[in-house]
PDB file of N, CA and C in Angstrom:
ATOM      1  N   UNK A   1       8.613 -22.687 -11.168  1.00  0.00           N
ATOM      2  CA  UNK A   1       8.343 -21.845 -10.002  1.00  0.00           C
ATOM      3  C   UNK A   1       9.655 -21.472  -9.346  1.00  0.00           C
ATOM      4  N   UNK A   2       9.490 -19.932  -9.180  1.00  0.00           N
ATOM      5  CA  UNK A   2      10.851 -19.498  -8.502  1.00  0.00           C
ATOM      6  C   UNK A   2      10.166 -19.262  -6.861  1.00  0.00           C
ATOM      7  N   UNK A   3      11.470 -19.740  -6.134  1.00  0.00           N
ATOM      8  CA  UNK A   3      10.614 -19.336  -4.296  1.00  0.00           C
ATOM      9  C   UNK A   3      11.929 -17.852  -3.756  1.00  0.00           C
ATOM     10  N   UNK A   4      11.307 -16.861  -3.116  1.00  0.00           N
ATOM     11  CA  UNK A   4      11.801 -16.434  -2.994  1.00  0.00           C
ATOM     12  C   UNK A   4      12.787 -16.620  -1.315  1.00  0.00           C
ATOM     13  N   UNK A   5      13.884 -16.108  -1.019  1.00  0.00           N
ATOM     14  CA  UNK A   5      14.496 -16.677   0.065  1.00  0.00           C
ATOM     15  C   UNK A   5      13.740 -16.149   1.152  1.00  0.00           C
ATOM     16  N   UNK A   6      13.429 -17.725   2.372  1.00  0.00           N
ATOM     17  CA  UNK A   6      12.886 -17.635   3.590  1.00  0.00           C
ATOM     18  C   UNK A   6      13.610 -16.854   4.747  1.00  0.00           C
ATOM     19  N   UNK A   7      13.120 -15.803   5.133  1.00  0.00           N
ATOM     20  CA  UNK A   7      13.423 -15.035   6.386  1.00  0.00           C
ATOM     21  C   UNK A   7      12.664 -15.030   7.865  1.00  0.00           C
ATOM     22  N   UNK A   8      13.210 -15.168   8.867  1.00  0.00           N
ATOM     23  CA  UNK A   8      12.368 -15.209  10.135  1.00  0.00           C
ATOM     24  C   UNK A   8      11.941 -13.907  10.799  1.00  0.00           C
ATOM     25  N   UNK A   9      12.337 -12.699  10.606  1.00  0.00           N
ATOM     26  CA  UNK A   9      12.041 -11.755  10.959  1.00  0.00           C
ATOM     27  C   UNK A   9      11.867 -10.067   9.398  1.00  0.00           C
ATOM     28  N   UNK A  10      11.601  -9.182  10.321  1.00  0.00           N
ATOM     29  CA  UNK A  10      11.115  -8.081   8.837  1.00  0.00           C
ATOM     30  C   UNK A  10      12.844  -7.765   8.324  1.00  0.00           C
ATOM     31  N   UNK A  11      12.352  -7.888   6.752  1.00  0.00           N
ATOM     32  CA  UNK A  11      13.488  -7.629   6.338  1.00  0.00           C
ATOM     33  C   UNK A  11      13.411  -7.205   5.054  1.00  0.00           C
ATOM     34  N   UNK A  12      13.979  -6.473   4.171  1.00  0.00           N
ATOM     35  CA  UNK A  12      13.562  -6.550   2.592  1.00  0.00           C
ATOM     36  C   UNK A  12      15.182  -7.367   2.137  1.00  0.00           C
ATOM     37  N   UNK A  13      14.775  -8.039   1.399  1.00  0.00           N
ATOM     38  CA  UNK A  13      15.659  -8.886   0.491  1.00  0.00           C
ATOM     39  C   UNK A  13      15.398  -8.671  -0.991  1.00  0.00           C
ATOM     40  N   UNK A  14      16.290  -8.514  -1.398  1.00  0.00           N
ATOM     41  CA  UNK A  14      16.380  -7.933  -2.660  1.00  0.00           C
ATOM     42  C   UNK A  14      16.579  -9.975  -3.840  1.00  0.00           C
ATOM     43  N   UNK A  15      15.625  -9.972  -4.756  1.00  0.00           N
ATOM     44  CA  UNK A  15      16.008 -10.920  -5.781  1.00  0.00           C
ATOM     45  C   UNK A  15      15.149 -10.807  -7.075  1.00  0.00           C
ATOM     46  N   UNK A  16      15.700 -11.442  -7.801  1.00  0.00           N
ATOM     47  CA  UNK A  16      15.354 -11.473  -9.132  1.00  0.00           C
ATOM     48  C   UNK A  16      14.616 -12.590 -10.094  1.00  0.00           C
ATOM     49  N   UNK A  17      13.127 -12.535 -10.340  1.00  0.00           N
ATOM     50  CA  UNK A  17      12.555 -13.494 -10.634  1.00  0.00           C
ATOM     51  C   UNK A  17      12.484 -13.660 -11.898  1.00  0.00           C
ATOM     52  N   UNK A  18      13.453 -15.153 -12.338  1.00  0.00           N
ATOM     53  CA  UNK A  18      13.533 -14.717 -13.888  1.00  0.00           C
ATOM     54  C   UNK A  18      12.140 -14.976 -15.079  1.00  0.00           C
ATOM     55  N   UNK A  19      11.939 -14.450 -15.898  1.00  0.00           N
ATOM     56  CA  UNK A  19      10.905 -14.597 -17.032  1.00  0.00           C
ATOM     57  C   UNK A  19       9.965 -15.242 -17.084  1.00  0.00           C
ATOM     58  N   UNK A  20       8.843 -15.415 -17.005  1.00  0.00           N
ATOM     59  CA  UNK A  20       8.027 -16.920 -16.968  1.00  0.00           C
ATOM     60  C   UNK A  20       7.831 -17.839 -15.710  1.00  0.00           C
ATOM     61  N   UNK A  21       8.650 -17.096 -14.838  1.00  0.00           N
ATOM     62  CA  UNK A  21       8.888 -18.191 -13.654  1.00  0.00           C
ATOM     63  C   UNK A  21       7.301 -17.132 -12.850  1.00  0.00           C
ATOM     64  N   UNK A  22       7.194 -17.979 -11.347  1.00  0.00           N
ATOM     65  CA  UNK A  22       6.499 -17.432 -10.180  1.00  0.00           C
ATOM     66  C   UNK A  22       7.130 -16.965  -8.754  1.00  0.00           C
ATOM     67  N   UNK A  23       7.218 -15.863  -8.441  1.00  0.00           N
ATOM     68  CA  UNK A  23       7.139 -15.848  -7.278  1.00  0.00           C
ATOM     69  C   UNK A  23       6.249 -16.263  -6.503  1.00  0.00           C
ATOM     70  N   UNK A  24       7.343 -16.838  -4.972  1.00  0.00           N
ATOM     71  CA  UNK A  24       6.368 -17.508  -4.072  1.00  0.00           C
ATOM     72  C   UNK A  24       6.892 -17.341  -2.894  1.00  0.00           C
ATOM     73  N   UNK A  25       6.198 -17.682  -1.833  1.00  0.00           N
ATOM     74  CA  UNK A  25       6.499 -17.391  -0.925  1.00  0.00           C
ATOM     75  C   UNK A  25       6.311 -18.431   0.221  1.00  0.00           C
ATOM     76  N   UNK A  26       6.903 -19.446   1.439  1.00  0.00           N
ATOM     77  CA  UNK A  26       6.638 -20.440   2.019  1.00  0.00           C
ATOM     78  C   UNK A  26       6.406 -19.587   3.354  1.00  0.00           C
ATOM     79  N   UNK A  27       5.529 -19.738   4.249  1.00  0.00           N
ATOM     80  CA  UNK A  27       4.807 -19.549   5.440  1.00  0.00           C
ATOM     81  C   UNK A  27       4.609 -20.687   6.212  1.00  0.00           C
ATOM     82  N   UNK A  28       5.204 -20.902   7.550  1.00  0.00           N
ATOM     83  CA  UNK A  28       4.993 -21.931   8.396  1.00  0.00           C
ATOM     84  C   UNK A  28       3.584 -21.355   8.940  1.00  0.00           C
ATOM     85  N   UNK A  29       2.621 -22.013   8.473  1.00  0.00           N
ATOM     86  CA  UNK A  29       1.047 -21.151   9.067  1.00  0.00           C
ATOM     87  C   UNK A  29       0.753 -21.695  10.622  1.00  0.00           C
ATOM     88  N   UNK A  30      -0.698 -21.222  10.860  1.00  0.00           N
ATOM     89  CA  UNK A  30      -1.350 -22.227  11.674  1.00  0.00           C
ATOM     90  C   UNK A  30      -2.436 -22.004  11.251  1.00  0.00           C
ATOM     91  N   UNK A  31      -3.601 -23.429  12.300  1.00  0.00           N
ATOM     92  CA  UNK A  31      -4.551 -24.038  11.644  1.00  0.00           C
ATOM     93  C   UNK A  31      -5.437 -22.851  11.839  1.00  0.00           C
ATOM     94  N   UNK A  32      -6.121 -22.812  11.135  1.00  0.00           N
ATOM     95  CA  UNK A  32      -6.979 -21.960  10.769  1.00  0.00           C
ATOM     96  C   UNK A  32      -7.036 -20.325  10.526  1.00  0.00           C
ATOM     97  N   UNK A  33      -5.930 -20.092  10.749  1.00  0.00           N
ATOM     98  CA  UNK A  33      -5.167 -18.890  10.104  1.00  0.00           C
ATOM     99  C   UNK A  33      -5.508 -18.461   8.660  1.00  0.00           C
ATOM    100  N   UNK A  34      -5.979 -17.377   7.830  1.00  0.00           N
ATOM    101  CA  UNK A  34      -5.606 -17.154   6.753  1.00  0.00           C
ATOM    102  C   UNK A  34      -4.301 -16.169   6.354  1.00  0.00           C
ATOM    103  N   UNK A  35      -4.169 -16.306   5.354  1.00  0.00           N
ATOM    104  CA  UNK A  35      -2.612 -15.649   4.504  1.00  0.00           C
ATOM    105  C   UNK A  35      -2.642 -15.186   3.383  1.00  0.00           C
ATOM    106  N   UNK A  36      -2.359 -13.951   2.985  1.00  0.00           N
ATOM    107  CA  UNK A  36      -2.134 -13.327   2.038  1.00  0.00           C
ATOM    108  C   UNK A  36      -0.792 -12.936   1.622  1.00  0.00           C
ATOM    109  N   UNK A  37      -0.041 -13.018   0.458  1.00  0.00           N
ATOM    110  CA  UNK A  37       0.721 -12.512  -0.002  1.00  0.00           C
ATOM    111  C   UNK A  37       0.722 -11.394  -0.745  1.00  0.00           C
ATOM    112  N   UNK A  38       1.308 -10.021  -0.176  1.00  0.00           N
ATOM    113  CA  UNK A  38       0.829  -8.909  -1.201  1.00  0.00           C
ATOM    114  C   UNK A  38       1.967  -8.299  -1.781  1.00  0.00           C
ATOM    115  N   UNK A  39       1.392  -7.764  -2.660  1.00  0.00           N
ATOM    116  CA  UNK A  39       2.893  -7.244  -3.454  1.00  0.00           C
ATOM    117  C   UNK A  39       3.017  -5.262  -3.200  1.00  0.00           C
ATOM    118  N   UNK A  40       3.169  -4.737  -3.516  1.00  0.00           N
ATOM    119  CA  UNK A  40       3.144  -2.887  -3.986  1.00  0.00           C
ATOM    120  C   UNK A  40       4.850  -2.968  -4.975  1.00  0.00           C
ATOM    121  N   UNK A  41       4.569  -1.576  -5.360  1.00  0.00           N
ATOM    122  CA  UNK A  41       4.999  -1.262  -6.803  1.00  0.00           C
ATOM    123  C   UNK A  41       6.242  -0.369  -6.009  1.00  0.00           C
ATOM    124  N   UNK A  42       5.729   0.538  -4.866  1.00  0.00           N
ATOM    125  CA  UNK A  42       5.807   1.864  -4.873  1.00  0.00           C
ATOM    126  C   UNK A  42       5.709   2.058  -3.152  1.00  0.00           C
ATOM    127  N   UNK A  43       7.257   1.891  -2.040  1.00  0.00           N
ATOM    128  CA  UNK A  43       7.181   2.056  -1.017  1.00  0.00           C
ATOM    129  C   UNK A  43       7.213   3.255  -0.228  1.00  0.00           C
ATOM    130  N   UNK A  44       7.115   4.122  -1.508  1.00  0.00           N
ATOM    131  CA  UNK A  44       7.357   5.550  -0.841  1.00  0.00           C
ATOM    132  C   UNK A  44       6.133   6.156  -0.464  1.00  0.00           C
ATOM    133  N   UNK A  45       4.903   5.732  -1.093  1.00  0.00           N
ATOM    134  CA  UNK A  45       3.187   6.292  -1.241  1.00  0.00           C
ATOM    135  C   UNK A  45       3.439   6.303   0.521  1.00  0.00           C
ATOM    136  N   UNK A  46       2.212   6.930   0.226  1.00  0.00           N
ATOM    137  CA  UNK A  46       1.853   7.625   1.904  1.00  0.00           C
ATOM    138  C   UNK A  46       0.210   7.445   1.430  1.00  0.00           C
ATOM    139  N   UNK A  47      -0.643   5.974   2.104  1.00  0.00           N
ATOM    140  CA  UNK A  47      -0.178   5.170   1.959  1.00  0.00           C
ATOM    141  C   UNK A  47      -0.024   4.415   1.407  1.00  0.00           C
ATOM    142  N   UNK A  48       0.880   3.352   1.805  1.00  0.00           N
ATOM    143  CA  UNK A  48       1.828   1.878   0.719  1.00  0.00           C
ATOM    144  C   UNK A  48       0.522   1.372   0.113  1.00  0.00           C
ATOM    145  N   UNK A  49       0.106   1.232  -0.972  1.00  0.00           N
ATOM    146  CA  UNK A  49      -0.725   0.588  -1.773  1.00  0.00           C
ATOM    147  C   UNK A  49      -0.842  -0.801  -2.091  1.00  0.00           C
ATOM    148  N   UNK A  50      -1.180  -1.945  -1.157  1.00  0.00           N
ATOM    149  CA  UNK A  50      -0.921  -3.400  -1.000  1.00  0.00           C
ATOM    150  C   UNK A  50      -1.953  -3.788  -2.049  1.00  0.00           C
ATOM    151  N   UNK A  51      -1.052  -4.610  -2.588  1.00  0.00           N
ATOM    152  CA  UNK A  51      -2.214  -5.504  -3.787  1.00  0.00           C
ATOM    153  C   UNK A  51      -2.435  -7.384  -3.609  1.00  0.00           C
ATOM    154  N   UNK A  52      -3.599  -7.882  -3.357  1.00  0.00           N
ATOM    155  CA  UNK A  52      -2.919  -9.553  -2.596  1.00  0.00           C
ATOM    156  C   UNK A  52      -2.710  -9.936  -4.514  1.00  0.00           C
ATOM    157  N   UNK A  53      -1.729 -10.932  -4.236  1.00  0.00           N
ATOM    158  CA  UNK A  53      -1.112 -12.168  -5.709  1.00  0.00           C
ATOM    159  C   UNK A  53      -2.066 -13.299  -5.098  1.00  0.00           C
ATOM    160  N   UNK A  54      -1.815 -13.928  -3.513  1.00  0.00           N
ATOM    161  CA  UNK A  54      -2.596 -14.661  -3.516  1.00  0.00           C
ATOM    162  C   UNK A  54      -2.962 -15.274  -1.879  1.00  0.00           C
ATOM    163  N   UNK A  55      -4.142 -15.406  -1.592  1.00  0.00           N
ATOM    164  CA  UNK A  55      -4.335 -15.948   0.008  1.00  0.00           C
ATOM    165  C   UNK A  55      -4.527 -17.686  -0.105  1.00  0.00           C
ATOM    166  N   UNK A  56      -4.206 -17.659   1.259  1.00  0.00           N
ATOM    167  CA  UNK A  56      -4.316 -19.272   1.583  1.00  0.00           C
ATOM    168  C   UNK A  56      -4.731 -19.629   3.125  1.00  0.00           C
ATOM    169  N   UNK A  57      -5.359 -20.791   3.288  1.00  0.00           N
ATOM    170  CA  UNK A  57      -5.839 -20.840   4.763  1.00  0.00           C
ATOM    171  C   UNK A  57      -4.481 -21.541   5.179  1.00  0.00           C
ATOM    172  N   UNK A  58      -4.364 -21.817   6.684  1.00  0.00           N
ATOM    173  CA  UNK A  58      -3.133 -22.136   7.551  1.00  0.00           C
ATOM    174  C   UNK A  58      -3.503 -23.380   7.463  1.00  0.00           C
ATOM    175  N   UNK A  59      -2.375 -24.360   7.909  1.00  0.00           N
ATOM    176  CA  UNK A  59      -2.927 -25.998   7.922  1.00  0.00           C
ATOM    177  C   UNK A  59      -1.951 -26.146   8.949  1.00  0.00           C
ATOM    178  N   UNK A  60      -1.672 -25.460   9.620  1.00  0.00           N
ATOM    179  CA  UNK A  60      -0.730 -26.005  11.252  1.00  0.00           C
ATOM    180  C   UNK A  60       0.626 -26.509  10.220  1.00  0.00           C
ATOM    181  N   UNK A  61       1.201 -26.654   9.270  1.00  0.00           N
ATOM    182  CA  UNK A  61       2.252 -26.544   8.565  1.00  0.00           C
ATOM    183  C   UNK A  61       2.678 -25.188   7.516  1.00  0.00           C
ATOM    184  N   UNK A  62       3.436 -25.863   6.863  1.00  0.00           N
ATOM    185  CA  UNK A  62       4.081 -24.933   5.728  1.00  0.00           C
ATOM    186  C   UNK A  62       2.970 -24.928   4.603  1.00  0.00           C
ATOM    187  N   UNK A  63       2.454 -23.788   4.126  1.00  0.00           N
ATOM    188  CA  UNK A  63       1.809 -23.378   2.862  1.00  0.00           C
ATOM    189  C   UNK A  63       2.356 -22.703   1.789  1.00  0.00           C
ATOM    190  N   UNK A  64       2.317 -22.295   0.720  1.00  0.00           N
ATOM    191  CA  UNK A  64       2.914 -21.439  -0.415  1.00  0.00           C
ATOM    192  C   UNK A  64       2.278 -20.794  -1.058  1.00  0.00           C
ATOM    193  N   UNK A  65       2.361 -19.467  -1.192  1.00  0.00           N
ATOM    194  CA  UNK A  65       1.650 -18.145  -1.565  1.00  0.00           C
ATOM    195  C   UNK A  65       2.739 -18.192  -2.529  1.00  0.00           C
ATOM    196  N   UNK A  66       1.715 -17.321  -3.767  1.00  0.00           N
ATOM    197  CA  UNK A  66       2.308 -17.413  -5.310  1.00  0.00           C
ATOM    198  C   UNK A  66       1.788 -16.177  -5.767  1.00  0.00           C
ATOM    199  N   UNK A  67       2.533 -15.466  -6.410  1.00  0.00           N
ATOM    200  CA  UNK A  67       2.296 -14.680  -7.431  1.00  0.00           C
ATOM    201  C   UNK A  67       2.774 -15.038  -8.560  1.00  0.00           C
ATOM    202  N   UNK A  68       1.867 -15.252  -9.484  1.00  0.00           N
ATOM    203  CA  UNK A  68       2.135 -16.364 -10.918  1.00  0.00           C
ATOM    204  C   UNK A  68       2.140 -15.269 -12.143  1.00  0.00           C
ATOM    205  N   UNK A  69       1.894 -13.943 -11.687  1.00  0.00           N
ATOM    206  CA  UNK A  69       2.721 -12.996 -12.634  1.00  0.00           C
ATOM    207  C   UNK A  69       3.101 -11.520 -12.228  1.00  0.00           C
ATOM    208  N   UNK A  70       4.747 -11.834 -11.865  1.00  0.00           N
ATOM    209  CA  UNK A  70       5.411 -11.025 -11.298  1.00  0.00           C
ATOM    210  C   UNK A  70       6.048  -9.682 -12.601  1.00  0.00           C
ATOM    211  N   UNK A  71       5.062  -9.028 -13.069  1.00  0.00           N
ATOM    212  CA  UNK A  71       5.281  -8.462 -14.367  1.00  0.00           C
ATOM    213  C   UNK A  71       5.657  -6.710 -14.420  1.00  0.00           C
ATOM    214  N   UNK A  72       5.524  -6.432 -13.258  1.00  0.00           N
ATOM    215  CA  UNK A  72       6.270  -5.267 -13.045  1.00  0.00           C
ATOM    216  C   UNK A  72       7.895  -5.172 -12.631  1.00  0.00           C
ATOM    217  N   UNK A  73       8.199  -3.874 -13.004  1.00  0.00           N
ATOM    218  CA  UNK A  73       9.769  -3.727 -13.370  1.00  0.00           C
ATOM    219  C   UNK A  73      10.341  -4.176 -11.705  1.00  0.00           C
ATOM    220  N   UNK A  74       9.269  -3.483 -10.817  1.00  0.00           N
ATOM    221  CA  UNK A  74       9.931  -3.816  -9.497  1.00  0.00           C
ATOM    222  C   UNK A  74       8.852  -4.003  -8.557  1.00  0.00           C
ATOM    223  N   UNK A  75       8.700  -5.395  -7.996  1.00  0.00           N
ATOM    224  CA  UNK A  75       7.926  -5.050  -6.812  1.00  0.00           C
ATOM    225  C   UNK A  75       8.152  -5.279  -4.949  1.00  0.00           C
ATOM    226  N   UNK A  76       7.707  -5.312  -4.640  1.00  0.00           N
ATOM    227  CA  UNK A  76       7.825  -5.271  -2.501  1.00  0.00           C
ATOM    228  C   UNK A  76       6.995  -6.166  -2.189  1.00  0.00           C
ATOM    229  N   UNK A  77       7.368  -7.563  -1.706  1.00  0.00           N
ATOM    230  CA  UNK A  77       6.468  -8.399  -0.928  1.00  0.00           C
ATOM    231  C   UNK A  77       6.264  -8.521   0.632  1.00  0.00           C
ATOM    232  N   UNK A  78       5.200  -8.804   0.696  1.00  0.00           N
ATOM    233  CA  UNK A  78       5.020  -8.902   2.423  1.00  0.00           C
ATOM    234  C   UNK A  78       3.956 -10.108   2.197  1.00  0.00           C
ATOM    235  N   UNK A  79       3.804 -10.997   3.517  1.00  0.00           N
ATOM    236  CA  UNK A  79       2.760 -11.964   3.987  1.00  0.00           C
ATOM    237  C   UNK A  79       2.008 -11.511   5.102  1.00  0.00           C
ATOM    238  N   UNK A  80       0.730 -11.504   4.906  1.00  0.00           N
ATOM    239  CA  UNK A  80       0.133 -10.643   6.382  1.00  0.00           C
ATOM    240  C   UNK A  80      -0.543 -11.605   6.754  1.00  0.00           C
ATOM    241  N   UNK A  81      -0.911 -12.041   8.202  1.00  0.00           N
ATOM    242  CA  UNK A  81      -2.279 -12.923   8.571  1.00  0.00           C
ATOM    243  C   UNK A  81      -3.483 -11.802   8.004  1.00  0.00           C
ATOM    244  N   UNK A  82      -4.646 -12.316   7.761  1.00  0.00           N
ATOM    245  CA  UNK A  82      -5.421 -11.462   7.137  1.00  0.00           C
ATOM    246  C   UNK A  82      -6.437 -11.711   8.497  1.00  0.00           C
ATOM    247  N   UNK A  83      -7.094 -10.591   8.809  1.00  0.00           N
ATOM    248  CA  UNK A  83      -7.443  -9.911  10.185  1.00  0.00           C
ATOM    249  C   UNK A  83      -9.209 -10.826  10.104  1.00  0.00           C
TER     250      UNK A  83
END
């Protein structure tokens, strides 16, 4: 498992997940919160076309959202609370 680097505010960070590995993602949640990790291909669409890799409920700690196949040439992650 590859994690990608933790940021506190919006940002795009650029990295490279090598072969076989997972992107993931760590979220300080809360309790009863859910979480999605979504990916898109393509930030230019009007609109951005979000796809979830994977949701998780909050546990008042740190959780980890995974996309366990990161198989496009390029993609855009975001974590959303899911509404």
């Amino acid at each position: 498992t590859w994690e990608a680097p933790v940021v506190d505010e919006p940002t795009i960070t650029g990295f490279a997940v090598p072969a076989g590995a997972t992107a993931a993602a760590r979220v300080t949640s809360v309790l009863g919160q859910d979480y999605a990790l979504q990916y898109t291909t393509d930030l230019k669409t009007n609109p951005v076309v979000w796809t979830d890799a994977d949701t998780g409920a909050g546990t008042g700690g740190e959780i980890i959202l995974e996309d366990s196949t990161p198989s496009d040439a390029m993609r855009f992650y975001r974590v959303i609370i899911v509404p």
